[in-house]
N, C-alpha and C. Protein backbone atom coordinates (compact mmCIF):
# COMPACT_ATOMS: atom_id res chain seq x y z
N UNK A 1 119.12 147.03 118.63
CA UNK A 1 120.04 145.92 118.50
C UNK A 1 119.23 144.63 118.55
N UNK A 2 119.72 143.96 117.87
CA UNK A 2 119.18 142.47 117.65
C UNK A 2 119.73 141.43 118.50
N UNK A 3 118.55 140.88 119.75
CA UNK A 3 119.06 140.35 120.89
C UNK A 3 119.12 138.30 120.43
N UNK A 4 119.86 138.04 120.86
CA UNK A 4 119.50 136.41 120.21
C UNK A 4 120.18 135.78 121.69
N UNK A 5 120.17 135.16 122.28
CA UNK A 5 118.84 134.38 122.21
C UNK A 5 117.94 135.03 123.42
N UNK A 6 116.80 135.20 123.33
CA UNK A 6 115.79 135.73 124.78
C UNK A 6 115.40 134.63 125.52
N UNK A 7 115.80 133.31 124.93
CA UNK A 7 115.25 132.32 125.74
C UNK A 7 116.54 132.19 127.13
N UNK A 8 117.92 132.47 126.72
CA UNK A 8 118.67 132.61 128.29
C UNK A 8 117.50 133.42 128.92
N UNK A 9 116.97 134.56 128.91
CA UNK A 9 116.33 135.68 129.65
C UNK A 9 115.11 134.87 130.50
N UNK A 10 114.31 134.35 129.68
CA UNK A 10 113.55 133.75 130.12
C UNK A 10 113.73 132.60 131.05
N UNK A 11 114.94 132.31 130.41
CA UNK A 11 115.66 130.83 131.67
C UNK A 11 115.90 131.30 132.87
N UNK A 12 116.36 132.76 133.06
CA UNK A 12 117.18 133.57 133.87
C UNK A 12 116.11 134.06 134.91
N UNK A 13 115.02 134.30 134.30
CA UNK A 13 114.06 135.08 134.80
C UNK A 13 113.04 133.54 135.85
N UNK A 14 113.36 132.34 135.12
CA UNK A 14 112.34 131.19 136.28
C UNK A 14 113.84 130.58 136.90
N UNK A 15 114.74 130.93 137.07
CA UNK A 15 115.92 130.32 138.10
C UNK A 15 115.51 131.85 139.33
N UNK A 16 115.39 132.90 138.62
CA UNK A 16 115.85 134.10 139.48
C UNK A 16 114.85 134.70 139.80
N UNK A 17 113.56 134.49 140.11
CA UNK A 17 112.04 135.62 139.70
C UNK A 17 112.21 136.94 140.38
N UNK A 18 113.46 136.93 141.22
CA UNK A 18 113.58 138.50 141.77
C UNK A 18 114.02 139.27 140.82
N UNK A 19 114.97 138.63 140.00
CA UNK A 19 115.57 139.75 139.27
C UNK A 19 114.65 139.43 137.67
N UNK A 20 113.06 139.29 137.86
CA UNK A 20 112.70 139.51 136.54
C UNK A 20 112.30 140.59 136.00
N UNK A 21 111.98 141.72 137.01
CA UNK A 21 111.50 142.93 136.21
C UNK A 21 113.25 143.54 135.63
N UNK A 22 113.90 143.37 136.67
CA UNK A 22 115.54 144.03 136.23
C UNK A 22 116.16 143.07 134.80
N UNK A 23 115.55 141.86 134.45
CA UNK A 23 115.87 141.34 133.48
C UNK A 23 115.00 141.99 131.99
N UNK A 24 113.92 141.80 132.36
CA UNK A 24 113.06 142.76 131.23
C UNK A 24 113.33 144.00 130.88
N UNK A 25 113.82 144.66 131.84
CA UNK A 25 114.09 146.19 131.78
C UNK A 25 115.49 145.76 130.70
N UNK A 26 116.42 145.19 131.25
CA UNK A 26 117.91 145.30 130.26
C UNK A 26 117.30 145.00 129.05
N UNK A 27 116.51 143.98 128.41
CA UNK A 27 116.44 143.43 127.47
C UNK A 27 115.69 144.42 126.55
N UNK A 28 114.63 145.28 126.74
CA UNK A 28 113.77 146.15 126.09
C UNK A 28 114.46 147.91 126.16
N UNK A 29 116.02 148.05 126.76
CA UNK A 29 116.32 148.64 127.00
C UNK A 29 117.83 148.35 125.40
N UNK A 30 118.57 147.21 125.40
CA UNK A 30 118.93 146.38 124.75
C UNK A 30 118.53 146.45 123.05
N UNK A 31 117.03 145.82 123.53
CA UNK A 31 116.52 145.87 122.08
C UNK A 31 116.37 147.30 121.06
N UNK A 32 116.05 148.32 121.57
CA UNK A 32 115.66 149.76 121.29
C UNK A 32 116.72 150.45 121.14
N UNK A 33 118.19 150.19 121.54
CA UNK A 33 119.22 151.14 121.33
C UNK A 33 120.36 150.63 120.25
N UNK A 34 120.87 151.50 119.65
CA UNK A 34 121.77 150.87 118.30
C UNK A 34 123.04 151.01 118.82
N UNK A 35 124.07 150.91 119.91
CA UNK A 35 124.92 151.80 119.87
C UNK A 35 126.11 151.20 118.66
N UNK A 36 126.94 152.10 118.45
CA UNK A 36 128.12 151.75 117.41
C UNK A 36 129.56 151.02 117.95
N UNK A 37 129.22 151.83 119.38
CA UNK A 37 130.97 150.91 119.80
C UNK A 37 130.43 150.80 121.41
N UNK A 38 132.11 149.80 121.97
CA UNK A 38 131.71 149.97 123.30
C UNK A 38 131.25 151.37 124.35
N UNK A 39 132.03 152.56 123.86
CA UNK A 39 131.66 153.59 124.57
C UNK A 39 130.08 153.91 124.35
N UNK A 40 129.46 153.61 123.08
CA UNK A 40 127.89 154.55 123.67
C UNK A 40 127.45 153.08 124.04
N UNK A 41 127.81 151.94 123.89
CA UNK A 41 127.43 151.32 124.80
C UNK A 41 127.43 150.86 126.89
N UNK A 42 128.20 152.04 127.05
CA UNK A 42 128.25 152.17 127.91
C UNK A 42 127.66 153.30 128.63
N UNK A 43 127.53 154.29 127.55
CA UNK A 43 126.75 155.45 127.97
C UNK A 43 125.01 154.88 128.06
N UNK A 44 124.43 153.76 127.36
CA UNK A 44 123.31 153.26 127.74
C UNK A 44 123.22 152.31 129.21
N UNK A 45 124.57 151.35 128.92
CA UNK A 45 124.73 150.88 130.02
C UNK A 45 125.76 150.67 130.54
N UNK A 46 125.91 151.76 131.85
CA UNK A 46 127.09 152.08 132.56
C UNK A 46 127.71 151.11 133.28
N UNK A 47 127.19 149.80 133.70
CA UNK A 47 127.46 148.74 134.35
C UNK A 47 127.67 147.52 133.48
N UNK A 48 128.27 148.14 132.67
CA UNK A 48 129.10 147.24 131.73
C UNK A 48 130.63 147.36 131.66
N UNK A 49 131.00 145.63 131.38
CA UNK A 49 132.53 146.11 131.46
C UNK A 49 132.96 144.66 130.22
N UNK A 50 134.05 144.90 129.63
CA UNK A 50 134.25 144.23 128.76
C UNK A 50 135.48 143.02 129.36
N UNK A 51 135.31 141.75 129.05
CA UNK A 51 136.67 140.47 129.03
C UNK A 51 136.81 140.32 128.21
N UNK A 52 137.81 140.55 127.19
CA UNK A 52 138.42 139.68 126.05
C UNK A 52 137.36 140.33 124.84
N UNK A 53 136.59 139.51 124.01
CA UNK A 53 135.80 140.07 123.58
C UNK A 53 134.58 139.79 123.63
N UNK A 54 134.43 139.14 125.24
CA UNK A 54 133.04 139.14 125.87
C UNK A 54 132.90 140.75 126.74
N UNK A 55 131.32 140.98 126.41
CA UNK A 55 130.43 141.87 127.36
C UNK A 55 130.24 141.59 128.63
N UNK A 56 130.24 142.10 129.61
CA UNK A 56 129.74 141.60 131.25
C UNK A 56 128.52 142.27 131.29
N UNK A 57 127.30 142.59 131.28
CA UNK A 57 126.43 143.45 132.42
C UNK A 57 126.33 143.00 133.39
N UNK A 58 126.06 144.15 134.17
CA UNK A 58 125.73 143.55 135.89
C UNK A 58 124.05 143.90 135.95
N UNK A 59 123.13 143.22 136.06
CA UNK A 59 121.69 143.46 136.29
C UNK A 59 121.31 142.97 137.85
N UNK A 60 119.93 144.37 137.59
CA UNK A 60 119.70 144.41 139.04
C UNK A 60 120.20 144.55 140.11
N UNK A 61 120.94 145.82 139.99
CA UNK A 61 121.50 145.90 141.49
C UNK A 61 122.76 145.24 141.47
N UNK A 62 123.47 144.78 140.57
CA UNK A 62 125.04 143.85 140.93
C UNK A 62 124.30 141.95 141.03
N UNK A 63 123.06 141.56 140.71
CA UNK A 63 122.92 140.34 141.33
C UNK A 63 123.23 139.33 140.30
N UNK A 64 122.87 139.53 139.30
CA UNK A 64 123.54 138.93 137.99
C UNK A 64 124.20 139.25 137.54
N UNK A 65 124.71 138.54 136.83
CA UNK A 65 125.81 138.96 135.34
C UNK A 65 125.45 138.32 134.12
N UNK A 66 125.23 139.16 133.28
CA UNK A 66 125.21 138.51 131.73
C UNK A 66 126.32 139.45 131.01
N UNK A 67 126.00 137.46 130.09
CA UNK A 67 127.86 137.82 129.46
C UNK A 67 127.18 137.73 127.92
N UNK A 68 127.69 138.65 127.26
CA UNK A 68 127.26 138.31 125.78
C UNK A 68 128.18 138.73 125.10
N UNK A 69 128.48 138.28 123.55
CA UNK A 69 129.30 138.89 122.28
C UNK A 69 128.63 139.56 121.63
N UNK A 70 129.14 140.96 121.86
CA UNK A 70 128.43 141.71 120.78
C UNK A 70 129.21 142.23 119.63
N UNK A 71 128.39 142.65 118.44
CA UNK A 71 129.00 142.62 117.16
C UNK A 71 128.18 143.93 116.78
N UNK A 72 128.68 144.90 116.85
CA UNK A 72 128.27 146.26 116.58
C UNK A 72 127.98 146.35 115.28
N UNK A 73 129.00 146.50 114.37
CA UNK A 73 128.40 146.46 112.75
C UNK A 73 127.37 146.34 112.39
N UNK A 74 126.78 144.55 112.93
CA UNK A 74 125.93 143.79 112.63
C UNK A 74 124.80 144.31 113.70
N UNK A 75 124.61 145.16 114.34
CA UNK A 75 123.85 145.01 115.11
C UNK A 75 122.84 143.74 116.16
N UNK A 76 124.14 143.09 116.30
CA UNK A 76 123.52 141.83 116.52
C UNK A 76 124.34 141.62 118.07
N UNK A 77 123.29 141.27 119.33
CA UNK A 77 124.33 140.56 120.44
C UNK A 77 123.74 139.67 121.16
N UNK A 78 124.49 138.77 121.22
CA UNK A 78 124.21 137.09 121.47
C UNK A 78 124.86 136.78 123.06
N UNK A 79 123.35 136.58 123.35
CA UNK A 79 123.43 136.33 125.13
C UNK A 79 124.31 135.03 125.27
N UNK A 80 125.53 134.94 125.73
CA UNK A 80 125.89 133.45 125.80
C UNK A 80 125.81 132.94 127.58
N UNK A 81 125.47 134.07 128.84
CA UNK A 81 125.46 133.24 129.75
C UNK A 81 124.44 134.25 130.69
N UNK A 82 123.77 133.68 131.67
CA UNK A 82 122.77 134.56 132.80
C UNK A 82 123.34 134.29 133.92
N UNK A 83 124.28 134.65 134.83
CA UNK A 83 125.05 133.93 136.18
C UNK A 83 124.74 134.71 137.46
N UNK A 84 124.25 133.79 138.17
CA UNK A 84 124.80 135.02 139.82
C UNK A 84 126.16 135.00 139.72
N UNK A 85 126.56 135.73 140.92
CA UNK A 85 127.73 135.94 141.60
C UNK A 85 128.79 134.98 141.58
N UNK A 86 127.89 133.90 142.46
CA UNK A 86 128.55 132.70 142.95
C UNK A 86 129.02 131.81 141.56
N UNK A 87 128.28 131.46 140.45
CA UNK A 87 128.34 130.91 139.37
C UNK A 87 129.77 131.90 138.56
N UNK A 88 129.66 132.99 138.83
CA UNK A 88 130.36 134.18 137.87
C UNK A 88 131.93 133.70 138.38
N UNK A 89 131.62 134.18 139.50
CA UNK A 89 132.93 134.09 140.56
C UNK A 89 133.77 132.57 139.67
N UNK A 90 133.15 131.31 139.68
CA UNK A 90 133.75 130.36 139.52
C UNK A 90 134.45 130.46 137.75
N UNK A 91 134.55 131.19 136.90
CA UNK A 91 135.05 131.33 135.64
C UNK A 91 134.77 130.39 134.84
N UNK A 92 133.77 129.38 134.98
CA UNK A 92 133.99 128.57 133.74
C UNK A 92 133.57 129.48 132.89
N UNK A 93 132.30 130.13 132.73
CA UNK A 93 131.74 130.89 131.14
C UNK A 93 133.26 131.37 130.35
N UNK A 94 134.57 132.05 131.38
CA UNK A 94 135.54 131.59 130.59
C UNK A 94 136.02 131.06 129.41
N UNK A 95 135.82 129.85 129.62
CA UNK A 95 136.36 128.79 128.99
C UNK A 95 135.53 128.60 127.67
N UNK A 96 134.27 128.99 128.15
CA UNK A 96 133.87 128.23 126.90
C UNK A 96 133.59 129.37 125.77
């Protein structure tokens, strides 16, 4: 799958440096798998859960959340947020 943008990851990874090996791991884990729908996307990654027609993962242990739109067809999914808890909890990514 075609990840856009890696620069959240990298943003994610100098706010968070604990969770950078658990960030690398999703992303090269991410990049290498094609799935077709939400279910084998969940069979890669089980700590996924879907809002609306945003993605949630939970990385590392529950400490983040990334939210992305993914577009299966296209093989294409677009990181739109990297959040702890506390940030998650508050819903703006919601909104926008």
């Amino acid at each position: 799958m075609h990840v856009i943008t890696e620069k959240r990851i990298r943003e994610a990874k100098s706010k968070w440096p604990m969770a950078g090996s658990a960030l690398d791991q999703w992303y090269q884990l991410a990049k290498k798998n094609h799935p077709a729908d939400f279910a084998a996307m969940k069979s890669v990654f089980p700590a996924v859960d879907k809002v609306g027609e945003l993605h949630v993962f939970d990385i590392g242990g529950n400490k983040l959340r990334l939210i992305a739109y993914v577009r299966y067809r296209a093989q294409k999914l677009y990181i739109k947020h990297v959040l702890d808890h506390r940030e998650y909890d508050r819903g703006k990514w919601k909104e926008i």
